[in-house]
Protein backbone atom coordinates (compact mmCIF):
# COMPACT_ATOMS: atom_id res chain seq x y z
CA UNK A 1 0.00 0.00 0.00
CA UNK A 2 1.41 3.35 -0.94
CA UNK A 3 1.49 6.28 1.40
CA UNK A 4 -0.27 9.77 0.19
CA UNK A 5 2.18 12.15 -1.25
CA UNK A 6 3.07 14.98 1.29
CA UNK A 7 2.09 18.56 -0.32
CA UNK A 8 5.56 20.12 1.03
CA UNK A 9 8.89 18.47 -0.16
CA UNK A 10 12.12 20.16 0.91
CA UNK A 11 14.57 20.62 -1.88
CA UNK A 12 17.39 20.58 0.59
CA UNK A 13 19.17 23.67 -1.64
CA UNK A 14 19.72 25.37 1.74
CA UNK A 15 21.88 22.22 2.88
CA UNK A 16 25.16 22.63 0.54
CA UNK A 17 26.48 26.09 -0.83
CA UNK A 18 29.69 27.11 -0.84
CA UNK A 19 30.50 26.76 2.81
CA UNK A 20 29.49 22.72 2.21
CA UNK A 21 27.50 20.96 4.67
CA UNK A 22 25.96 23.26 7.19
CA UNK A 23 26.12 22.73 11.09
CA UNK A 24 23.62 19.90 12.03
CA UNK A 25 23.76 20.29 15.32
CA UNK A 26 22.06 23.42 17.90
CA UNK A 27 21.07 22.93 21.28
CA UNK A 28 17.50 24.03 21.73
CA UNK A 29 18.32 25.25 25.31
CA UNK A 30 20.09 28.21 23.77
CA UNK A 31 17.20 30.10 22.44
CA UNK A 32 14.80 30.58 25.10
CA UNK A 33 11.27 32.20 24.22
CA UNK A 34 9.46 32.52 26.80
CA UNK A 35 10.21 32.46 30.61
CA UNK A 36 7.86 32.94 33.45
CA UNK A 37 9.76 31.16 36.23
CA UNK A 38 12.52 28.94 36.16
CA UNK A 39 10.15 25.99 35.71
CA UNK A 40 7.29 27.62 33.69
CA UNK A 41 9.62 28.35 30.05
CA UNK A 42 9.10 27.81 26.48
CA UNK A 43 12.52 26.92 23.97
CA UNK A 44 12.23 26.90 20.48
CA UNK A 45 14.12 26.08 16.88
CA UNK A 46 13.46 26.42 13.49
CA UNK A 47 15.59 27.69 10.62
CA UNK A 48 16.12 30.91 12.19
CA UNK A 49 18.70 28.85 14.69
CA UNK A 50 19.23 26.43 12.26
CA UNK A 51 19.10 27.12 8.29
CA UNK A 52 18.76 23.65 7.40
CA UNK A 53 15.66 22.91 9.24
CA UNK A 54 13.66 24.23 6.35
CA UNK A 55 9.86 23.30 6.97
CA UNK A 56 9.35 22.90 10.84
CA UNK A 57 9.70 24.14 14.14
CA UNK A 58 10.66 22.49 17.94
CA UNK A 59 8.88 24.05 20.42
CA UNK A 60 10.07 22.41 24.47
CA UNK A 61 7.14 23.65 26.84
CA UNK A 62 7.94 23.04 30.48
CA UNK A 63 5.91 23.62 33.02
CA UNK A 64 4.65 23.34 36.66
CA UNK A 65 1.46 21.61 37.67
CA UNK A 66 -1.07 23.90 37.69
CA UNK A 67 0.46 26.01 34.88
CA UNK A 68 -1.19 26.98 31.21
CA UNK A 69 -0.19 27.58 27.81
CA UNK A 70 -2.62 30.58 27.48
CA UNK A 71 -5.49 29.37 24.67
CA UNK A 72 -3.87 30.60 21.30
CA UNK A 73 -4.15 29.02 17.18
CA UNK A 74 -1.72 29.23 14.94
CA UNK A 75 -2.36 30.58 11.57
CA UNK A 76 -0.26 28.73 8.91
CA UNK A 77 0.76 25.64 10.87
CA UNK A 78 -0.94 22.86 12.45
CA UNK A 79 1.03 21.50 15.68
CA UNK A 80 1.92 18.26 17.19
CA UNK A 81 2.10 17.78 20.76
CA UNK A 82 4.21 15.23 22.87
CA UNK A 83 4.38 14.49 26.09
CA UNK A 84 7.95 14.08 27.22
CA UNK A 85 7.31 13.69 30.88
CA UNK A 86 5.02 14.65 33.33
CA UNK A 87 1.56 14.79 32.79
CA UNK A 88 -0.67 17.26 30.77
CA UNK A 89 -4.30 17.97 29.41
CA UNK A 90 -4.65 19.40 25.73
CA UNK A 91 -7.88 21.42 25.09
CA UNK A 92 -9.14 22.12 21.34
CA UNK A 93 -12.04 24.09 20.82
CA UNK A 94 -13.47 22.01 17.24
CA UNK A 95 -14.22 24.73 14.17
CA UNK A 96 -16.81 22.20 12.87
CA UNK A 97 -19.10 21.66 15.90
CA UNK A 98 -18.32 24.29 18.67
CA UNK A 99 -17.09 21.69 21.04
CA UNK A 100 -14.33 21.20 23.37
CA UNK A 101 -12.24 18.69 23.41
CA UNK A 102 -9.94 17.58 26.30
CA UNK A 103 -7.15 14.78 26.03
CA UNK A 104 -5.48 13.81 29.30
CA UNK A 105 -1.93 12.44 28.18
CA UNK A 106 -0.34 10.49 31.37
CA UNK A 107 2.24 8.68 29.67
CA UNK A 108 5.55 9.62 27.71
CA UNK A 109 4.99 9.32 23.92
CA UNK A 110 0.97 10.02 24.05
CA UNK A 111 0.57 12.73 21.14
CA UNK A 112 -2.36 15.13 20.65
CA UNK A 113 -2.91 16.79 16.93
CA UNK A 114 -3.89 20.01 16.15
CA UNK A 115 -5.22 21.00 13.22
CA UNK A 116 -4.28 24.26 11.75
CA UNK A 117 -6.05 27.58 12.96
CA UNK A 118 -8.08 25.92 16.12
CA UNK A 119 -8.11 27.60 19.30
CA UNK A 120 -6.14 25.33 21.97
CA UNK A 121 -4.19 25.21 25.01
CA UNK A 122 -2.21 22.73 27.43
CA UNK A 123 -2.35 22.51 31.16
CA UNK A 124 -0.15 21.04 33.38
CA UNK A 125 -1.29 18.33 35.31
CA UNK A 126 2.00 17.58 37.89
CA UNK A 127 4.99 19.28 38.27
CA UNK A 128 8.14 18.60 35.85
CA UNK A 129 5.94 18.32 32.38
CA UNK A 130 7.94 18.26 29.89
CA UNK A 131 6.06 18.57 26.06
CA UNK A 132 7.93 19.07 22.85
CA UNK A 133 6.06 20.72 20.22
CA UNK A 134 6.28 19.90 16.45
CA UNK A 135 5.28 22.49 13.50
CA UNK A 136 5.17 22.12 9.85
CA UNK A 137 6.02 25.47 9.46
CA UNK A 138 9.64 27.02 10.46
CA UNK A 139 7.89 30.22 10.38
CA UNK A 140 4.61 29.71 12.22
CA UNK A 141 2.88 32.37 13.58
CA UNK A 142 0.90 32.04 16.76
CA UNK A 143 -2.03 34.12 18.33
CA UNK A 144 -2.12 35.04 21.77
CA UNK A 145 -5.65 34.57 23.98
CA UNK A 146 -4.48 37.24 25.78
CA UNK A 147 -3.37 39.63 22.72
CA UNK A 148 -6.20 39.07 21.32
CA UNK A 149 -8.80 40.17 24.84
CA UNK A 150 -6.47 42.92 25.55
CA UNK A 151 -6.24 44.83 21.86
CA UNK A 152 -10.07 44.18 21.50
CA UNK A 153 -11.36 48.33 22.45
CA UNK A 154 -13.53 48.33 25.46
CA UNK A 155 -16.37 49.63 23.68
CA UNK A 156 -16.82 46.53 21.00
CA UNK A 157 -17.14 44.26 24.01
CA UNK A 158 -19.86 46.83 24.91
CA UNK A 159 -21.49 46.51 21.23
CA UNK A 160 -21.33 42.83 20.71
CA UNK A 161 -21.60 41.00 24.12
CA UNK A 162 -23.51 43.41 26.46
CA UNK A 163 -20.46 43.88 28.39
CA UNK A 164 -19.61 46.87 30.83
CA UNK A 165 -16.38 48.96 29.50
CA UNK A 166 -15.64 49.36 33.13
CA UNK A 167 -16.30 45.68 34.35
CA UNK A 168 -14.53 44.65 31.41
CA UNK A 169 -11.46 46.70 31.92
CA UNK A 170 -10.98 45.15 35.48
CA UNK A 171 -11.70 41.87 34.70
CA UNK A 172 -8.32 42.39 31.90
CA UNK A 173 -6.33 44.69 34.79
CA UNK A 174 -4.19 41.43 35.38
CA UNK A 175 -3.20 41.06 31.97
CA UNK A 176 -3.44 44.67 30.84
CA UNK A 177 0.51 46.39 29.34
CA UNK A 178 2.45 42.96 29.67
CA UNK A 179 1.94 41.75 26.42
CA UNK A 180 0.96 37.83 25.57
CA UNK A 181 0.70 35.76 29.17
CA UNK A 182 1.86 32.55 26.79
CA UNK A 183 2.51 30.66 30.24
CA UNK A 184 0.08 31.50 32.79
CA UNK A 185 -1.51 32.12 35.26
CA UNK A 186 0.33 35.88 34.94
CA UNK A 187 2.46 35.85 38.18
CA UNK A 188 0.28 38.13 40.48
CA UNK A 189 -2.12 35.60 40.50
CA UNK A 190 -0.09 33.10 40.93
CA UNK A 191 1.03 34.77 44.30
CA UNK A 192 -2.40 35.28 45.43
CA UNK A 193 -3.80 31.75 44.58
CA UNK A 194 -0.14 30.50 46.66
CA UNK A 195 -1.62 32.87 49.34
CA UNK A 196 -4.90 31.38 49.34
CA UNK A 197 -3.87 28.30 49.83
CA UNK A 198 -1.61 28.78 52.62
């Protein structure tokens, strides 16, 4: 049985010119994205750290039980998730029916896929998750939950949901001016739900 034909081959001109082979090697721990805390990060590579890797991206989410990847879709690049260690549950809102869908992975190598442009996130279940993140796209872009609540104006909230500029402008205080939360919940609530607990 033959396999479908993928719609994107690489042509691998990028790998020899007239330096010869490129470096194969780069150690995703030197470009860090995104850090909240020391055990809430995101690393990533693509061809901007490495020229040959024409076609796809490595994200490495780690985070601390408790801990989100703020909702967010990606629009030219659908997204693989694995779970490296830890534990972790992947939530997809689906285009096609308006339905959530939750997968708890509790095992190394359990995979979630997301399609291209759906609205998803990834909580952590215990401490020490580890995912890695694959994208067909060394360029992806990504859009922010957060980005995307704070740039709406006040007044459209107003217009199209009933909702109070001023109740609405609290409610977004925490995230207000820090740009994207990508890894949340933003710190100041994370000190007063530690608080609460105590």
């Amino acid at each position: 049985m033959t396999s479908p034909v993928s719609g994107y081959i690489t042509d691998n001109r990028n790998l020899v010119g007239r330096n010869g082979t490129p470096d194969l090697f780069y150690n995703i721990e030197d470009n860090l994205a995104f850090e909240r805390d020391p055990e809430n990060l995101l690393y990533l590579i693509s061809s901007q750290q490495m020229p040959a890797m024409i076609g796809g991206s490595l994200g490495d989410l780690r985070m601390s039980k408790g801990s989100i990847r703020e909702p967010h879709w990606h629009t030219n690049s659908w997204e693989l998730v694995y779970l490296a260690s830890g534990s972790a549950t992947v939530g997809i809102l689906d285009p096609n029916n308006d339905k959530v869908r939750k997968y708890k992975l509790k095992k190394a190598g359990e995979t979630v896929f997301i399609p291209m442009g759906y609205l998803h996130w990834i909580s952590a279940d215990s401490d020490d998750t580890q995912l890695l993140l694959f994208f067909n796209n060394d360029r992806f872009q990504t859009q922010d939950g957060s980005k995307m609540l704070t740039q709406t104006p006040l007044e459209v909230y107003e217009q199209a949901y009933n909702i109070e500029p001023k109740k609405m402008k609290k409610a977004l205080e925490p995230i207000e001016g820090q740009g994207a939360v990508v890894i949340g919940p933003p710190p100041s609530l994370s000190r007063k739900r530690n608080r609460k607990r105590r």
